[in-house]
Protein backbone atom coordinates (compact mmCIF):
# COMPACT_ATOMS: atom_id res chain seq x y z
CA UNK A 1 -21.39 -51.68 51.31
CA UNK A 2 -23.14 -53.29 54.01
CA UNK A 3 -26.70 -53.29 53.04
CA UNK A 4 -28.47 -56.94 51.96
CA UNK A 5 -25.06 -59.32 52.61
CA UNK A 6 -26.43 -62.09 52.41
CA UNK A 7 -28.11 -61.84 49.45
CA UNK A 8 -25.74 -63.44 46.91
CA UNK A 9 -24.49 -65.93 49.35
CA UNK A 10 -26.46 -68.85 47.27
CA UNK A 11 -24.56 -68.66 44.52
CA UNK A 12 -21.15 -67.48 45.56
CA UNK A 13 -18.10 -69.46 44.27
CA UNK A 14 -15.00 -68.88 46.71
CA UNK A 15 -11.01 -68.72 45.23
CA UNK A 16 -8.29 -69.86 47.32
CA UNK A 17 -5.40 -70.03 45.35
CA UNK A 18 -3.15 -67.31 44.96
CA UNK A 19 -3.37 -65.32 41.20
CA UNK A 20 -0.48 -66.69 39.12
CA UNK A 21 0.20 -64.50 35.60
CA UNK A 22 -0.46 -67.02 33.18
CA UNK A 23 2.31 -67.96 30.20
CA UNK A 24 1.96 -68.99 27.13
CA UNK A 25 4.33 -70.07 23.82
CA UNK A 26 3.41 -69.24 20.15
CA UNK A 27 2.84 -70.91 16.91
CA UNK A 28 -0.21 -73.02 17.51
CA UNK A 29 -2.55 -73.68 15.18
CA UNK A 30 -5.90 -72.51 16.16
CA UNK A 31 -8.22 -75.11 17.72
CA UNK A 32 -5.40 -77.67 18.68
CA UNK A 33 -4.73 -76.26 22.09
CA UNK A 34 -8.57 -77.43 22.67
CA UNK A 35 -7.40 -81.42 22.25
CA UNK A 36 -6.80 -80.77 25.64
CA UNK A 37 -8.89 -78.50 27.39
CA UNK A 38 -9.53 -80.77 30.33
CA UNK A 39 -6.30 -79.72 31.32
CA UNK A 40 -7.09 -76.27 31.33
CA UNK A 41 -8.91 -76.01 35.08
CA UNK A 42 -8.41 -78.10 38.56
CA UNK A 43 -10.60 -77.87 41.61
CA UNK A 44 -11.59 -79.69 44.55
CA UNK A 45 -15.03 -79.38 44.40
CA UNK A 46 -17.75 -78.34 42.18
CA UNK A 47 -17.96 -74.86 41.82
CA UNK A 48 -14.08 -74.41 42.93
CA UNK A 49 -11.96 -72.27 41.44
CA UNK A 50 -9.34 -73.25 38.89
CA UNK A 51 -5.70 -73.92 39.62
CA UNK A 52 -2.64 -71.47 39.46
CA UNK A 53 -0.64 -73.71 36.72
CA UNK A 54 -2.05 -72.89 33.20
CA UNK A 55 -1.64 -74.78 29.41
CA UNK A 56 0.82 -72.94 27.55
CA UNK A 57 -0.49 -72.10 23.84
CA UNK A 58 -0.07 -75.37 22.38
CA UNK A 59 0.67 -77.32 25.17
CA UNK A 60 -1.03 -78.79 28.75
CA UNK A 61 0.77 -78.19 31.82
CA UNK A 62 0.30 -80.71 34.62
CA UNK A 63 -1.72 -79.38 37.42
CA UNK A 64 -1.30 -80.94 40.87
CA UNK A 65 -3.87 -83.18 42.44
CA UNK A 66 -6.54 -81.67 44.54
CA UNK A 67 -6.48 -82.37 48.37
CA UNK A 68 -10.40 -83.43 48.55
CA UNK A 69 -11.22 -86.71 49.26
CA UNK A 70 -14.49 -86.36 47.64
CA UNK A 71 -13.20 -86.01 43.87
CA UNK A 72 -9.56 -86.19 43.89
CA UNK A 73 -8.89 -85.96 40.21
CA UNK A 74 -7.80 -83.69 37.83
CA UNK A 75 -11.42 -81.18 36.65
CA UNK A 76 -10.96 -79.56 33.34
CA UNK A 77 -12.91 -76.94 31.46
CA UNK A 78 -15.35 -78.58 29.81
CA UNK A 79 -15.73 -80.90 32.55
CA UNK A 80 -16.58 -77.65 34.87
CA UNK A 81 -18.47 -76.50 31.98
CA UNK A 82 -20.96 -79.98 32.40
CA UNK A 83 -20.98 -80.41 35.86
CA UNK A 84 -20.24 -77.00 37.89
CA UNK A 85 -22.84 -75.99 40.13
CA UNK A 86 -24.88 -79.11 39.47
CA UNK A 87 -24.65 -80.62 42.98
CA UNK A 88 -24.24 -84.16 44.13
CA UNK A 89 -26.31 -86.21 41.32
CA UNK A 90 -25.52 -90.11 42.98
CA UNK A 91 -27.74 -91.96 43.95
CA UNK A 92 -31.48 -93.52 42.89
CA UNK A 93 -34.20 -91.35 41.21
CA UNK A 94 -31.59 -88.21 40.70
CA UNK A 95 -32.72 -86.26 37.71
CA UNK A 96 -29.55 -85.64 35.40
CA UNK A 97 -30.85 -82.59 33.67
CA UNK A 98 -30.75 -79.02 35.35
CA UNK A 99 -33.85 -78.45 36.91
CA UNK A 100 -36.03 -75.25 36.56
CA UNK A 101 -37.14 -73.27 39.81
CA UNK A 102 -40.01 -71.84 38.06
CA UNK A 103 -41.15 -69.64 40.92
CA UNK A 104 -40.92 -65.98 41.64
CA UNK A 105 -40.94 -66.36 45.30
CA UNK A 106 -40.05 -68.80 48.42
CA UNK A 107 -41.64 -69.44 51.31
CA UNK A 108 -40.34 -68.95 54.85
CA UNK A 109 -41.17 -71.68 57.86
CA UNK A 110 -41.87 -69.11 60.21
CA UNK A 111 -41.61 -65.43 60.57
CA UNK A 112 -38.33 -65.86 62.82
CA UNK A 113 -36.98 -67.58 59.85
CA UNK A 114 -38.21 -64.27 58.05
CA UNK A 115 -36.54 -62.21 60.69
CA UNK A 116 -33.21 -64.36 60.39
CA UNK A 117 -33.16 -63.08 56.31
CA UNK A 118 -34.03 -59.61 57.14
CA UNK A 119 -31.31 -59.79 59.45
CA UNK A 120 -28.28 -61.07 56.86
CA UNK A 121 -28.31 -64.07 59.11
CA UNK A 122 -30.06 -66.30 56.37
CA UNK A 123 -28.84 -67.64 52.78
CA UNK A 124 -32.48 -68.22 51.69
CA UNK A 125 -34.04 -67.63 48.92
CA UNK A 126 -36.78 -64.70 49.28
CA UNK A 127 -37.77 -63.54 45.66
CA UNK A 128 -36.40 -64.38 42.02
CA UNK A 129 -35.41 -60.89 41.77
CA UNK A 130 -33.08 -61.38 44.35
CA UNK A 131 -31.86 -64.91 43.61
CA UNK A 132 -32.92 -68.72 42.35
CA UNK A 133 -31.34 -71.67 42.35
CA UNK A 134 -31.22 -72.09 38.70
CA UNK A 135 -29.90 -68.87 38.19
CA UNK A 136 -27.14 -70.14 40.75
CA UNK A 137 -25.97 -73.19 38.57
CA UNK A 138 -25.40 -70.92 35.58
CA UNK A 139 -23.21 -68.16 37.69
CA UNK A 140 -20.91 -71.23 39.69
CA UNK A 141 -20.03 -72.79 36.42
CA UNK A 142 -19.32 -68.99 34.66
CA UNK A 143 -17.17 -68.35 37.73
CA UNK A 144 -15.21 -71.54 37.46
CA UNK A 145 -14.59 -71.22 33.97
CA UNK A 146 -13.22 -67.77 34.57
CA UNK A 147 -11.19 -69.07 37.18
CA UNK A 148 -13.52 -65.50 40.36
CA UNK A 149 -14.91 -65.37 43.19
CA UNK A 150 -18.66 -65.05 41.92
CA UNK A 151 -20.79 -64.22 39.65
CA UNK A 152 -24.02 -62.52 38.58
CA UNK A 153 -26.61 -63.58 36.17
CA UNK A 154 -28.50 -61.11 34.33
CA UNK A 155 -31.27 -60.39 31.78
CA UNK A 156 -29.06 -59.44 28.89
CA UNK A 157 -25.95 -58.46 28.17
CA UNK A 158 -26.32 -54.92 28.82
CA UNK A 159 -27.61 -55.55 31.71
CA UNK A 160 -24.39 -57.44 33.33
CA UNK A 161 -22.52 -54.08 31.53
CA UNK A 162 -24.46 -51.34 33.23
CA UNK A 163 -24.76 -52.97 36.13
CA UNK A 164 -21.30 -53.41 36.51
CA UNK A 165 -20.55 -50.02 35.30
CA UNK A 166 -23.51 -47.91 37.90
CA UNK A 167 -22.32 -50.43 40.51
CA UNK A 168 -19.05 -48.74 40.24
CA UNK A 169 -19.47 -45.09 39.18
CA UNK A 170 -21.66 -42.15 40.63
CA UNK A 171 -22.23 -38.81 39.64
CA UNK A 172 -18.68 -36.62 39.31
CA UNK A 173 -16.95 -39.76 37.86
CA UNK A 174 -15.06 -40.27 35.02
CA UNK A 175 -14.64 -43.39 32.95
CA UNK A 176 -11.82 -44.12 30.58
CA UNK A 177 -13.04 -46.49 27.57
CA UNK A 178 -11.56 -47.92 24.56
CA UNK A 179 -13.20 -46.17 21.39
CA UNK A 180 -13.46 -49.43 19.73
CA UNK A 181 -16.74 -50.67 21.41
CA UNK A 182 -19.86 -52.91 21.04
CA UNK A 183 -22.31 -50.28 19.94
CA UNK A 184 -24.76 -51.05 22.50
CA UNK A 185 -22.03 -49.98 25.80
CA UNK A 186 -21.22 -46.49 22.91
CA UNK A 187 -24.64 -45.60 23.28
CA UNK A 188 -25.01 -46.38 26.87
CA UNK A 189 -21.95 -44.00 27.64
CA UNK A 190 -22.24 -41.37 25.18
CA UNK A 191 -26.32 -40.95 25.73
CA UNK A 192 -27.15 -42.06 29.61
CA UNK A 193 -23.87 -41.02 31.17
CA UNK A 194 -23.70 -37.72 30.73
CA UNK A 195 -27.23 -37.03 32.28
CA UNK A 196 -25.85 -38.96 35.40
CA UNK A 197 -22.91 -36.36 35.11
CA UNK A 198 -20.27 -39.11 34.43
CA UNK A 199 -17.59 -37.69 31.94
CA UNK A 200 -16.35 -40.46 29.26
CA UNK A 201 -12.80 -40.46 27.71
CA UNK A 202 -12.05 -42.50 24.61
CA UNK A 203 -9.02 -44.16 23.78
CA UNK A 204 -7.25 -46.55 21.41
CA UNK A 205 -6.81 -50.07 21.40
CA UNK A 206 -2.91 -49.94 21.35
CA UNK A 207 -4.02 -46.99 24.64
CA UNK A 208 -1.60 -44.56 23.29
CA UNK A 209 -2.01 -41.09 25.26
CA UNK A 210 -3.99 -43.01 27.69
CA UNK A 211 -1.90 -41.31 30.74
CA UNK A 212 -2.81 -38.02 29.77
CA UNK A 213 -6.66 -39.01 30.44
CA UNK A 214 -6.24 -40.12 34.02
CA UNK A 215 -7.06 -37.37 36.82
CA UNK A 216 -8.48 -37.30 40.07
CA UNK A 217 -12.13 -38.35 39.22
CA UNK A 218 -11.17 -41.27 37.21
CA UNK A 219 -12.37 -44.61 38.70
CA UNK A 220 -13.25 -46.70 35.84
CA UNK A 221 -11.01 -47.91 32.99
CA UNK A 222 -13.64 -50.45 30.77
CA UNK A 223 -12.06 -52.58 27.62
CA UNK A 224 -13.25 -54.37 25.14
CA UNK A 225 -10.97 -57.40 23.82
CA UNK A 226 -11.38 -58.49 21.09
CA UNK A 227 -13.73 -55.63 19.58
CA UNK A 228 -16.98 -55.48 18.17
CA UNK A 229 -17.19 -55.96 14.99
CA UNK A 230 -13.28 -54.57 14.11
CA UNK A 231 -11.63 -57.59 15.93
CA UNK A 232 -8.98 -55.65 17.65
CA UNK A 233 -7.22 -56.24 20.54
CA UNK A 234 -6.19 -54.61 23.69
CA UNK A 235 -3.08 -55.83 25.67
CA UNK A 236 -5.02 -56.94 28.22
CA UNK A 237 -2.16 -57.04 30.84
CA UNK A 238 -1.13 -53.96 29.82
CA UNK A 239 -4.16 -52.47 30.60
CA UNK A 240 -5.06 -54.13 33.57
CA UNK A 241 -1.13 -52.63 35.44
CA UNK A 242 -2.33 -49.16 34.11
CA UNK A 243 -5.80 -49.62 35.96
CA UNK A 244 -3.78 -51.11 38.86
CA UNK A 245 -1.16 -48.47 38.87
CA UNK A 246 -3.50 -45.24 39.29
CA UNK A 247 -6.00 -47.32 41.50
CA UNK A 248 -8.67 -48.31 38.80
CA UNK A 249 -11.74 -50.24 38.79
CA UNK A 250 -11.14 -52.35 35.69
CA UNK A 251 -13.78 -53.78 33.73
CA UNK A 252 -13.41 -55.96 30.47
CA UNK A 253 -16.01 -57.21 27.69
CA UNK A 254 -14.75 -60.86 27.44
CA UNK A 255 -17.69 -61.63 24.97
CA UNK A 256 -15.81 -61.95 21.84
CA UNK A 257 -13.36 -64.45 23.43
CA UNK A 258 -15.26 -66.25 25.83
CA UNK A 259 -13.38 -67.47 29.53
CA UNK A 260 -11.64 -70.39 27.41
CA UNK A 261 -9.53 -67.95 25.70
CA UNK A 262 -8.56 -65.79 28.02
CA UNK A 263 -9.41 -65.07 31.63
CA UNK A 264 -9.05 -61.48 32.60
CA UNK A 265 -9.48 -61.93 35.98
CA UNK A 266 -5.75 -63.95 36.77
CA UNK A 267 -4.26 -60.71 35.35
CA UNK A 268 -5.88 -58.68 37.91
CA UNK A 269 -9.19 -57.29 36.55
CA UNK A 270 -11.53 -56.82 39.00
CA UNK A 271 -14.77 -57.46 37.12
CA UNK A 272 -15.28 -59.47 33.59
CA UNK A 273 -18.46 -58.85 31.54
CA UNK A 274 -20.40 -61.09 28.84
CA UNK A 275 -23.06 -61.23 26.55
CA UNK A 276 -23.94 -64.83 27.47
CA UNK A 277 -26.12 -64.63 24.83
CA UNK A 278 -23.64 -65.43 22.25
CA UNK A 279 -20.93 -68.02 22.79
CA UNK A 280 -22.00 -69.15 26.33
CA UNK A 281 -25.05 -69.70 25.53
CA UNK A 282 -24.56 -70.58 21.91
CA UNK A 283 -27.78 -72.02 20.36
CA UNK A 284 -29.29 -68.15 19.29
CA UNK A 285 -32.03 -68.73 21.57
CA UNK A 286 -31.87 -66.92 24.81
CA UNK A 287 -31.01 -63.36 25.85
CA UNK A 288 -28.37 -63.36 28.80
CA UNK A 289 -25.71 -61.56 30.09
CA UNK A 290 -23.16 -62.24 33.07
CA UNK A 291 -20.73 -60.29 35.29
CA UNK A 292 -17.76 -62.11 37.15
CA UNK A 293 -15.74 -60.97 39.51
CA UNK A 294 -14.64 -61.18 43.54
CA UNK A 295 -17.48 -61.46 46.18
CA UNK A 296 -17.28 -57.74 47.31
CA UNK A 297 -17.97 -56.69 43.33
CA UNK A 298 -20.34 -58.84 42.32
CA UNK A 299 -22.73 -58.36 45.73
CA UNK A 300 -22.23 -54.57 44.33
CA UNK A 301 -23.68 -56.31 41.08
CA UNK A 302 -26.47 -57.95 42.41
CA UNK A 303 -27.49 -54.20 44.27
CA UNK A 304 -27.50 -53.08 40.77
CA UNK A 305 -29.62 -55.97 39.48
CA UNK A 306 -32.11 -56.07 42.38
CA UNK A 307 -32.97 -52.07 42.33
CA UNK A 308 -33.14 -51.69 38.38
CA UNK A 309 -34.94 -54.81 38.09
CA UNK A 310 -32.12 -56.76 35.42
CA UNK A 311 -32.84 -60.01 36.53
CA UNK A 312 -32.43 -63.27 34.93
CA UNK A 313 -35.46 -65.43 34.37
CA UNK A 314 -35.12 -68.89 35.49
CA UNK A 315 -36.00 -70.23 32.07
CA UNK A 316 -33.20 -68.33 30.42
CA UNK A 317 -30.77 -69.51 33.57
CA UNK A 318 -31.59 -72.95 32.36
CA UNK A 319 -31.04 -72.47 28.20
CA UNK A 320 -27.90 -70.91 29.68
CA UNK A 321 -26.71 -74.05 31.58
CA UNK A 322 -27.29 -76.13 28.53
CA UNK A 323 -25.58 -74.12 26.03
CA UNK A 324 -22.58 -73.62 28.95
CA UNK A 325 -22.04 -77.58 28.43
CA UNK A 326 -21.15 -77.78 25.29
CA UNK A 327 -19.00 -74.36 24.88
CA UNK A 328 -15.59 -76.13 24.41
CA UNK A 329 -16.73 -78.82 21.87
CA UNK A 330 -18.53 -75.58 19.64
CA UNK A 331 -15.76 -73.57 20.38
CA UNK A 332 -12.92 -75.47 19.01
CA UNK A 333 -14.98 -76.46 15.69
CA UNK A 334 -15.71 -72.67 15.23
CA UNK A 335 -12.06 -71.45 15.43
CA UNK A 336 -11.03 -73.92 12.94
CA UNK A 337 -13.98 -72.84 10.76
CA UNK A 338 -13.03 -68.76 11.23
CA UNK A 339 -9.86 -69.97 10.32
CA UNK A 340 -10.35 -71.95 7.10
CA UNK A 341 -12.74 -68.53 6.20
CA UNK A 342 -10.08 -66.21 6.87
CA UNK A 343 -7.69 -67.81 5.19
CA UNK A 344 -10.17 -68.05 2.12
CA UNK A 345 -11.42 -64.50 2.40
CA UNK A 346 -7.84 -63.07 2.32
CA UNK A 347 -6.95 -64.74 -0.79
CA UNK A 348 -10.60 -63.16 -2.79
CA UNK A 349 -9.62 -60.70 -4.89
CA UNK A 350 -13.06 -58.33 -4.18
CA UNK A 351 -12.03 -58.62 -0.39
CA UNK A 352 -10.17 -55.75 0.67
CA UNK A 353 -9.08 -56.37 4.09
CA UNK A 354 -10.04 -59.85 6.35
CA UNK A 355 -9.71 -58.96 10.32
CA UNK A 356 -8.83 -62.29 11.81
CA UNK A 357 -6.06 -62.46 15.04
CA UNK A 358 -5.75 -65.91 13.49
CA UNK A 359 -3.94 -64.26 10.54
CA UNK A 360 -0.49 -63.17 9.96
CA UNK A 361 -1.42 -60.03 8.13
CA UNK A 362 -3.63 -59.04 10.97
CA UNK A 363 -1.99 -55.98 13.17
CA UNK A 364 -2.54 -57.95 16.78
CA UNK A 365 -1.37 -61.28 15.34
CA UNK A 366 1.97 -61.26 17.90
CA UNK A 367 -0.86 -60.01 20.63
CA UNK A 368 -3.32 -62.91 19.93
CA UNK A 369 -1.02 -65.31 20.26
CA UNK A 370 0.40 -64.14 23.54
CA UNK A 371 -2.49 -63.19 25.78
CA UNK A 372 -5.77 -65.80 24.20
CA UNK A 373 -6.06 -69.40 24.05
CA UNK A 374 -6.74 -69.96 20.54
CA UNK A 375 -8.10 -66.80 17.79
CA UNK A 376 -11.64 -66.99 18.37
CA UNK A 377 -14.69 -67.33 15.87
CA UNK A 378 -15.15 -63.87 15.23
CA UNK A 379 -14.27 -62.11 11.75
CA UNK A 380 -14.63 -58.93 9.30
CA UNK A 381 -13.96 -57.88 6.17
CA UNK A 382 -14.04 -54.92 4.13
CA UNK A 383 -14.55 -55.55 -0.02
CA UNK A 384 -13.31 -53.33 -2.37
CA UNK A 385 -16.58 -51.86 -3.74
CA UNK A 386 -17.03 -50.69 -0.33
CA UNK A 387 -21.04 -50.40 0.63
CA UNK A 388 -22.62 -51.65 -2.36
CA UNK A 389 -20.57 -54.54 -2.82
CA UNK A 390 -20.95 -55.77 0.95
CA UNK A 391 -25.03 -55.63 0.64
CA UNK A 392 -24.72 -57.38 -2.46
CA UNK A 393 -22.88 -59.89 -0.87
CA UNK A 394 -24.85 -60.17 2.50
CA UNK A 395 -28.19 -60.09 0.29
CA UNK A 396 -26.85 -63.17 -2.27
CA UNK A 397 -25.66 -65.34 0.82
CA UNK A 398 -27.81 -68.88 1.31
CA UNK A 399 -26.20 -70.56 4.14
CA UNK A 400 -24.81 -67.87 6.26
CA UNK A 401 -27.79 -66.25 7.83
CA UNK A 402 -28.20 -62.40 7.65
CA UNK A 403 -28.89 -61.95 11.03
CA UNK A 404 -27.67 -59.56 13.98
CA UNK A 405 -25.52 -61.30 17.15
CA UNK A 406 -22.76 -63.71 16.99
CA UNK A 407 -21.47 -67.14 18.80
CA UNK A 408 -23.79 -69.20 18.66
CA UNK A 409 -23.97 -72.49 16.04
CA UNK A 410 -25.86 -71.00 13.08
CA UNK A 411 -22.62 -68.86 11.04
CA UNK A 412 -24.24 -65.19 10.23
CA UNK A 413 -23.28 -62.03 8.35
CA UNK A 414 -24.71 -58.30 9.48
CA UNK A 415 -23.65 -55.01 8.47
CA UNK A 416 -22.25 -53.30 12.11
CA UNK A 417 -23.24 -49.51 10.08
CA UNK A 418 -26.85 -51.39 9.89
CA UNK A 419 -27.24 -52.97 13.42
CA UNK A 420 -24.64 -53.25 16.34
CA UNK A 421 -23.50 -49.66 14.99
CA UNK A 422 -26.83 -48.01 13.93
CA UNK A 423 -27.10 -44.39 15.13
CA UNK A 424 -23.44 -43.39 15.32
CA UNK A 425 -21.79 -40.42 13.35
CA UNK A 426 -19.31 -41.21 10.40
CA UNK A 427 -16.71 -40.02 12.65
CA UNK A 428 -17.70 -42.46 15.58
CA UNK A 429 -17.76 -45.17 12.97
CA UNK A 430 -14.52 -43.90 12.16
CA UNK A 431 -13.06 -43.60 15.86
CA UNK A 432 -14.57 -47.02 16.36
CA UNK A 433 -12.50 -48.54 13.21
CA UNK A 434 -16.27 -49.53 11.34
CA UNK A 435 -16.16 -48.61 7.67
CA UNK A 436 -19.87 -48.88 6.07
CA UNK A 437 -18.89 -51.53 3.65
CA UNK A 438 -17.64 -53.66 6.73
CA UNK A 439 -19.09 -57.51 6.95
CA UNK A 440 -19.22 -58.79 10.15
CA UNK A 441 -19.27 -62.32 10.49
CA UNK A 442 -20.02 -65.07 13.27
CA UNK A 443 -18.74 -68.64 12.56
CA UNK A 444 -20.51 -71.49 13.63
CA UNK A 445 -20.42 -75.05 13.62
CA UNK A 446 -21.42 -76.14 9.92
CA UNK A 447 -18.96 -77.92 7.74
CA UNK A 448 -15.96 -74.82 6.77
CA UNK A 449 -16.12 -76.24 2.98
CA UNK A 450 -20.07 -75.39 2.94
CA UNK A 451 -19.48 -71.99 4.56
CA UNK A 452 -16.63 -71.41 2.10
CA UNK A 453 -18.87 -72.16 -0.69
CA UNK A 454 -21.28 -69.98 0.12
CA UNK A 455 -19.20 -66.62 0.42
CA UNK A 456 -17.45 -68.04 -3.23
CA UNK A 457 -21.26 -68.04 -4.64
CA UNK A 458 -22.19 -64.78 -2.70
CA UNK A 459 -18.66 -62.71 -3.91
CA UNK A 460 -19.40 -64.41 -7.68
């Protein structure tokens, strides 16, 4: 694509280093591989890229000094998380918070200036729609923490995931997906994508039979890891050589385990998706969503966003930026919470099954600890008394809020059959691994000995 080039050049973040698979050991307990997260990420400059040495599960690998003069020290993820994007800050009468370009559009000094932009010979801003410098802080850090090229802001999550997926498919394509899916992407492919004549094929999270799906009109493999609500997990890598082996686009819904837990894009996928409304954003107040990915992608993106109008609005960029800042300090208190739950929930005798990576028992335990940072702060459970005996549960509740979407610092319960999952078929709810009675639940920040409390008093 040549058309509009210059477009996203405001808020591109350029890679260097060569991709490096990353390694990891097992046997850490979750949240104590975040004691060290500043070791995570290196870069020479704000908005750089991250190094090719990665912490192994447990541990922090040295990373070599960056050449810059400018900030030669070691930049870590939560220190790319606070400053990324942000811009030089020294000196008298700097403001330290992110400011707000609340504008739509951006004037031009002259119409040869207009002419240069019309051209692809400019990198100025034009029109909101088409890029703001707010927006641009939000994507440089995103794209640092994932360690790409670029990235895209968006209105919502869905947003980020049809624009990634229209920016990549046309009419005649086919799409491989995993089955096990945040019910919003279901919908979009079983109820939009077939009146744009693009055939979907379902498959499993362990992507057994998945060669037998492949054909000439393939182009899109998309995978969700971990998955909404069921927890599962794909092997990433895995998935990402299949996609690479029969000349794939491969997309992945890194929502669930946000860019500090694993980073799809060192193993080769070519564009990474969020809901930035949960985790990234974190406080429950802002609708967002993100795509990630290498320059040539993500202008593809930005096509996407300009023509169906997904846009991010400046005031959401900067809600974004602030939650971004503290993602590593939430995240590590909410893993040790989901784990403190799990562990309590497993032990209930009314609970019937607690889906956790963080647990032994669960079935992509060995997986979990191989290819993610740390287990997350996502859970479900099914209770014995199946339907009846979840609402009872999710009605009696008093601190956990009954409440639809996840990550942020407020811990919630929902029903997936009720919300995320509404409109689907018992056998999709099947396929998709959802049983009605399921509880879904997002850990926050609170104290784990009030949360555990609360589900004692609720399962009473």
């Amino acid at each position: 694509m040549n058309e509009l080039p210059h477009i996203y050049s405001r808020s591109l973040v350029v890679c260097t280093s060569a991709r490096r698979r990353p390694t990891f050991l097992n046997g850490t307990l979750p949240g104590l591989f975040f004691l060290d997260l500043a070791r995570i990420f290196q870069s020479a400059q704000i908005g750089a890229c991250p190094p090719d040495l990665w912490p192994q599960n447990g541990s922090t690998m040295k990373t070599t000094m960056p050449t810059s003069k400018v900030n030669a020290r070691l930049r870590g993820a939560q220190t790319n998380a606070v400053h990324a994007g942000e811009g030089n800050k020294h000196g008298v009468g700097v403001g330290v918070g992110t400011p707000i370009a609340r504008t739509s559009t951006f004037t031009f000094s002259s119409t040869a200036e207009m002419k240069l932009w019309a051209e692809g010979k400019s990198k100025a801003y034009i029109y909101s729609r088409y890029g703001n410098p707010t927006l641009a802080i939000a994507e440089q850090k995103i794209a640092a923490l994932e360690g790409a090229e670029a990235a895209v802001c968006t209105a919502s999550g869905m947003a980020a995931i049809s624009s990634a997926l229209l920016g990549a498919l046309k009419s005649g394509d086919e799409l491989i997906s995993t089955a096990q899916l945040y019910g919003g992407t279901y919908r979009l492919m079983r109820d939009v994508f077939g009146d744009l004549g693009i055939k979907v094929h379902h498959v499993g999270t362990d992507l057994a039979g998945i060669e037998t799906l492949v054909n000439s009109r393939t182009r899109v493999l998309y995978v969700e890891s971990p998955t909404n609500p069921t927890v599962r997990l794909v092997d990433v890598e895995k998935a990402a050589q299949f996609a690479k082996k029969h000349n794939l686009i491969s997309i992945i819904d890194n929502t669930f385990a946000t860019p500090l837990l694993q980073q799809p894009i060192k193993l080769g996928y070519d564009m990474v998706v969020h809901s930035a409304t949960k985790a990234l954003a974190g406080h429950s107040d802002v609708i967002a969503g993100v795509a990630v990915g290498n320059k040539k992608w993500m202008e593809r993106v930005q096509h996407m966003v300009i023509y169906l109008g997904g846009s991010m609005d400046p005031e959401a960029a900067y809600l974004l930026n602030r939650g971004i800042k503290t993602l590593g300090l939430r995240l590590r208190k909410q893993c040790e919470n989901a784990m403190a739950v799990a562990n309590f929930l497993e032990k209930h005798p009314k609970v019937a099954h607690v889906f956790y990576p963080g647990l032994a028992s669960h079935p992509d335990h060995k997986l979990a600890k191989k290819q993610m940072r740390g287990f997350g702060s996502m859970l479900a459970f099914d209770l014995k008394g199946g339907l009846p005996a979840a609402r009872r549960v999710c009605d009696r509740v008093q601190l956990f809020l009954l409440a639809a979407s996840l990550g942020g610092v407020e811990s919630l319960v929902v029903l997936p059959a009720y919300t995320s999952h509404y409109n689907m078929s018992e056998e999709e709810l099947a396929r998709g691994g959802v049983t009605p009675g399921m509880i879904r639940v997002s850990i926050g920040i609170e104290d784990s000995e009030d949360l555990i409390a609360d589900l004692q008093q609720a399962l009473a």
